[in-house]
C-alpha atoms as a PDB file:
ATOM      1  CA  UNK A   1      61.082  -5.745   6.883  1.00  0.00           C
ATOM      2  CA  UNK A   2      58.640  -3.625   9.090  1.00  0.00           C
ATOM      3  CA  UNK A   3      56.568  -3.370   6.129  1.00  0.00           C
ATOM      4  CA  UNK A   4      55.500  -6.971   6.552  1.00  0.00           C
ATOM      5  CA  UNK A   5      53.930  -6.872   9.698  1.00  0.00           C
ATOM      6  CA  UNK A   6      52.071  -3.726   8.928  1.00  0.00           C
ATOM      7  CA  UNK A   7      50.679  -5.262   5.812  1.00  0.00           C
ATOM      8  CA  UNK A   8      49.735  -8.460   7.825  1.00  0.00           C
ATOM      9  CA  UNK A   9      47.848  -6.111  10.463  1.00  0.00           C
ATOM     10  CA  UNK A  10      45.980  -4.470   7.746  1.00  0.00           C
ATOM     11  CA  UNK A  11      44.836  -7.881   6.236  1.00  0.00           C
ATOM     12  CA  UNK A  12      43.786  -9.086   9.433  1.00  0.00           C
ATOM     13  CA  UNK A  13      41.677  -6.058  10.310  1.00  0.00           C
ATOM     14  CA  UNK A  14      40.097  -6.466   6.293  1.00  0.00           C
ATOM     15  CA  UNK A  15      39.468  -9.893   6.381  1.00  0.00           C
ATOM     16  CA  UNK A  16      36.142  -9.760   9.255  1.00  0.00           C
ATOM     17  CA  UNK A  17      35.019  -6.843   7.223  1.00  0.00           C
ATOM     18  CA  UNK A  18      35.406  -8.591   3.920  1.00  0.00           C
ATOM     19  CA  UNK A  19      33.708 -11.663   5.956  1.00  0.00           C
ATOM     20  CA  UNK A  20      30.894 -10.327   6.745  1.00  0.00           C
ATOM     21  CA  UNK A  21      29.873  -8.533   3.117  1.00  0.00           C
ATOM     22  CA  UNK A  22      30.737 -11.891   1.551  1.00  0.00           C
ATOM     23  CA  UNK A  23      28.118 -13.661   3.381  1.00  0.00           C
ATOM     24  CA  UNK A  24      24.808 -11.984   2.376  1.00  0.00           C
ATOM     25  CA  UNK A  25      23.322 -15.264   1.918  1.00  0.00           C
ATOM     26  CA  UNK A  26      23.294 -16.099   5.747  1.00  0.00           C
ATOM     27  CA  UNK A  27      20.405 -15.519   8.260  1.00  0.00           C
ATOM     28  CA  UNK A  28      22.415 -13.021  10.406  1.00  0.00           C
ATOM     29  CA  UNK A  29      23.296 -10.610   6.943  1.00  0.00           C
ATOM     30  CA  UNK A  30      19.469 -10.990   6.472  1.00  0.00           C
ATOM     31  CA  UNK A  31      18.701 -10.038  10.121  1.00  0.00           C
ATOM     32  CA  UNK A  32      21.240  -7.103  10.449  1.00  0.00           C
ATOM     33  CA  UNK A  33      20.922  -5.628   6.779  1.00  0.00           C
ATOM     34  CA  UNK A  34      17.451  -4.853   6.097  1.00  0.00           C
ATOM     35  CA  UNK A  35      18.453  -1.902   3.602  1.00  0.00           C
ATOM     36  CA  UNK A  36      19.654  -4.675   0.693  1.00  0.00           C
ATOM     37  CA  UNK A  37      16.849  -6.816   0.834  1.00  0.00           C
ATOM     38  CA  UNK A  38      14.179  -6.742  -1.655  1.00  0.00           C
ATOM     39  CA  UNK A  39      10.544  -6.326  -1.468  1.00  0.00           C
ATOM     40  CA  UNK A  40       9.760 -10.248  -2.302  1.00  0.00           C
ATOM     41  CA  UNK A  41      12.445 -11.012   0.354  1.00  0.00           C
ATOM     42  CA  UNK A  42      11.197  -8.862   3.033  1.00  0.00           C
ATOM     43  CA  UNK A  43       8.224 -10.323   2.404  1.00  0.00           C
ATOM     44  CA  UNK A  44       9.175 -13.678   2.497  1.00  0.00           C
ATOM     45  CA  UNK A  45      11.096 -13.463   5.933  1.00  0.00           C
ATOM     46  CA  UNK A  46       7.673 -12.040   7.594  1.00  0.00           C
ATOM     47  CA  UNK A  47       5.656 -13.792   6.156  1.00  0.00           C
ATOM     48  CA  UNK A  48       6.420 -16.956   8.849  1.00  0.00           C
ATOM     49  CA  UNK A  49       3.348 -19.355   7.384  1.00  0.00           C
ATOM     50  CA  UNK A  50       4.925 -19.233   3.888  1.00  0.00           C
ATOM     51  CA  UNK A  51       1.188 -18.924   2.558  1.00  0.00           C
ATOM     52  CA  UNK A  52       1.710 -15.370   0.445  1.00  0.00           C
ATOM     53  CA  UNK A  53      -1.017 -14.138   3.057  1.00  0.00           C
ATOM     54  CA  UNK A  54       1.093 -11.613   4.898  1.00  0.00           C
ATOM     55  CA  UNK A  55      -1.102 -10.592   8.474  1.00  0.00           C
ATOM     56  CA  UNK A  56      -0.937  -7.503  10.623  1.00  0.00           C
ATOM     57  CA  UNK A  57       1.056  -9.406  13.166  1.00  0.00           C
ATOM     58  CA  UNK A  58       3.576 -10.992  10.567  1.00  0.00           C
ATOM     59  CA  UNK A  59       4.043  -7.692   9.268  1.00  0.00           C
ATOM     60  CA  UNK A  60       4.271  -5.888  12.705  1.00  0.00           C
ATOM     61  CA  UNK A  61       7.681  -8.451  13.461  1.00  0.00           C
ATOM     62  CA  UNK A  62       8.875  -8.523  10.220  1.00  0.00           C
ATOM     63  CA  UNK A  63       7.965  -5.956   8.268  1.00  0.00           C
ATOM     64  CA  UNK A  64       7.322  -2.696   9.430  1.00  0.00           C
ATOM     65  CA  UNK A  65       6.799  -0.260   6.360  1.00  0.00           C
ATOM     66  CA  UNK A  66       3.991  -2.587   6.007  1.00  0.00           C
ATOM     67  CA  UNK A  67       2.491  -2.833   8.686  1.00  0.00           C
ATOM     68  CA  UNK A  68       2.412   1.067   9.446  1.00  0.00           C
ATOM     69  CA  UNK A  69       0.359   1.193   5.995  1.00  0.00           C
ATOM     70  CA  UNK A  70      -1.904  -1.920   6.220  1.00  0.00           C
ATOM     71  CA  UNK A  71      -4.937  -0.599   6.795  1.00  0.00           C
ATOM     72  CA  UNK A  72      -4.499   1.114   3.229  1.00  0.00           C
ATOM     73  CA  UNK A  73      -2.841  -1.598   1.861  1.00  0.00           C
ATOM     74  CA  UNK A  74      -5.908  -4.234   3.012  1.00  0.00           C
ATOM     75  CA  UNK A  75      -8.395  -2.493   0.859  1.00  0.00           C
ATOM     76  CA  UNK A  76     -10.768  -5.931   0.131  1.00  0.00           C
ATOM     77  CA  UNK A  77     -10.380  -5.731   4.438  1.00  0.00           C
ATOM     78  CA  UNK A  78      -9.054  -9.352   4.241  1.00  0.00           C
ATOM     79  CA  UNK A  79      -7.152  -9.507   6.716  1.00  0.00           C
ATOM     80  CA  UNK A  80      -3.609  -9.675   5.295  1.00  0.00           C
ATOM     81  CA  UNK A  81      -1.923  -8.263   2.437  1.00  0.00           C
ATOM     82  CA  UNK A  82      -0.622 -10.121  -0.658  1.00  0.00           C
ATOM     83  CA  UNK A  83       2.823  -8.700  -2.344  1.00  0.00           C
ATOM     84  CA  UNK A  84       0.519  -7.637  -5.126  1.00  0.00           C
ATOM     85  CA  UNK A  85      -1.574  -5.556  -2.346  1.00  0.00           C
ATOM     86  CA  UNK A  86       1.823  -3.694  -0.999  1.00  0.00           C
ATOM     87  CA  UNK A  87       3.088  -3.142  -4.890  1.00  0.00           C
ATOM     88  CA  UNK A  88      -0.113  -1.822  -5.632  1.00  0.00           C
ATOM     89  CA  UNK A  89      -0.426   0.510  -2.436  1.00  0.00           C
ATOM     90  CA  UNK A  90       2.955   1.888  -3.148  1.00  0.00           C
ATOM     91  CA  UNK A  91       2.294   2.376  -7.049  1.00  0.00           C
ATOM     92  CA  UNK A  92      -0.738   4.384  -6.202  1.00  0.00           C
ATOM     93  CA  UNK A  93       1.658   6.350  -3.676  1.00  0.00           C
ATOM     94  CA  UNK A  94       4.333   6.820  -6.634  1.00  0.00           C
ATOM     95  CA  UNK A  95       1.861   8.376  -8.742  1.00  0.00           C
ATOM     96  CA  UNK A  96       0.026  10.808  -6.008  1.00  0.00           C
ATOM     97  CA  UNK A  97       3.576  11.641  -4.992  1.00  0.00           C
ATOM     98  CA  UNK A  98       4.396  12.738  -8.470  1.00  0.00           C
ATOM     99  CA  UNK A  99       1.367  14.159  -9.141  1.00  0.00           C
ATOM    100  CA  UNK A 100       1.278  16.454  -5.982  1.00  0.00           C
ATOM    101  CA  UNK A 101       5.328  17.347  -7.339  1.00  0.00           C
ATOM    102  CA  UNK A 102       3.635  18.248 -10.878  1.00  0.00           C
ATOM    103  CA  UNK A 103       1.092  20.572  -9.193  1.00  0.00           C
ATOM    104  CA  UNK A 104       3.334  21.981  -7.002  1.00  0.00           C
ATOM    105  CA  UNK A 105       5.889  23.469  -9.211  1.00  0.00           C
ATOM    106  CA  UNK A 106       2.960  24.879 -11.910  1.00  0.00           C
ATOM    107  CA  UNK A 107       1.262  28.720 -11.118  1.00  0.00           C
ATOM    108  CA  UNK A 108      -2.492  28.784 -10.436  1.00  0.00           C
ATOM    109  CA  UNK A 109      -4.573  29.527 -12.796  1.00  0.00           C
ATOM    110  CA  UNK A 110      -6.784  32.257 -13.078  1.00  0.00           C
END
């Protein structure tokens, strides 16, 4: 019989963690887990004039990674960023990174 109440305990100390994973689709999961969301979403949630133009300031309140790299990211100097303009930045950074990795693990030459 003491088993009961334990089990109930346990169930009632689950069920606010269960809760909260269950709900990803609400706007305090998206505010409070940042590590799930995807690049489109993250980009949607900043970008606040739903216009696919993503500005310094947007990205400064919503999206951070972005906005430390804008500069780079802005290449035509437009003014915002596009999600093609952040995939393309961090493509480019892919490849460098791998690159530098390549030449880092070969002997020079000569």
């Amino acid at each position: 019989m003491r088993l009961l109440p334990t089990l109930l305990a346990a169930c009632a100390l689950a069920l606010p963690v269960y809760a909260q994973t269950a709900s990803t689709g609400s706007s305090t999961a998206k505010a409070t887990s940042h590590a799930h969301l995807s690049m489109q979403q993250r980009f949607e949630n900043a970008n606040t004039t739903h216009d696919g133009h993503l500005t310094l300031e947007q990205a400064k309140t919503g999206y951070p990674a972005v906005a430390r790299h804008f500069t780079a990211m802005d290449q035509d100097k437009k003014g915002y960023v596009t999600e093609e303009d952040i995939r393309a930045y961090y493509k480019t950074q892919r490849t460098l990174h791998h690159q530098a990795a390549d030449g880092a693990g070969k002997a020079p030459s000569g």
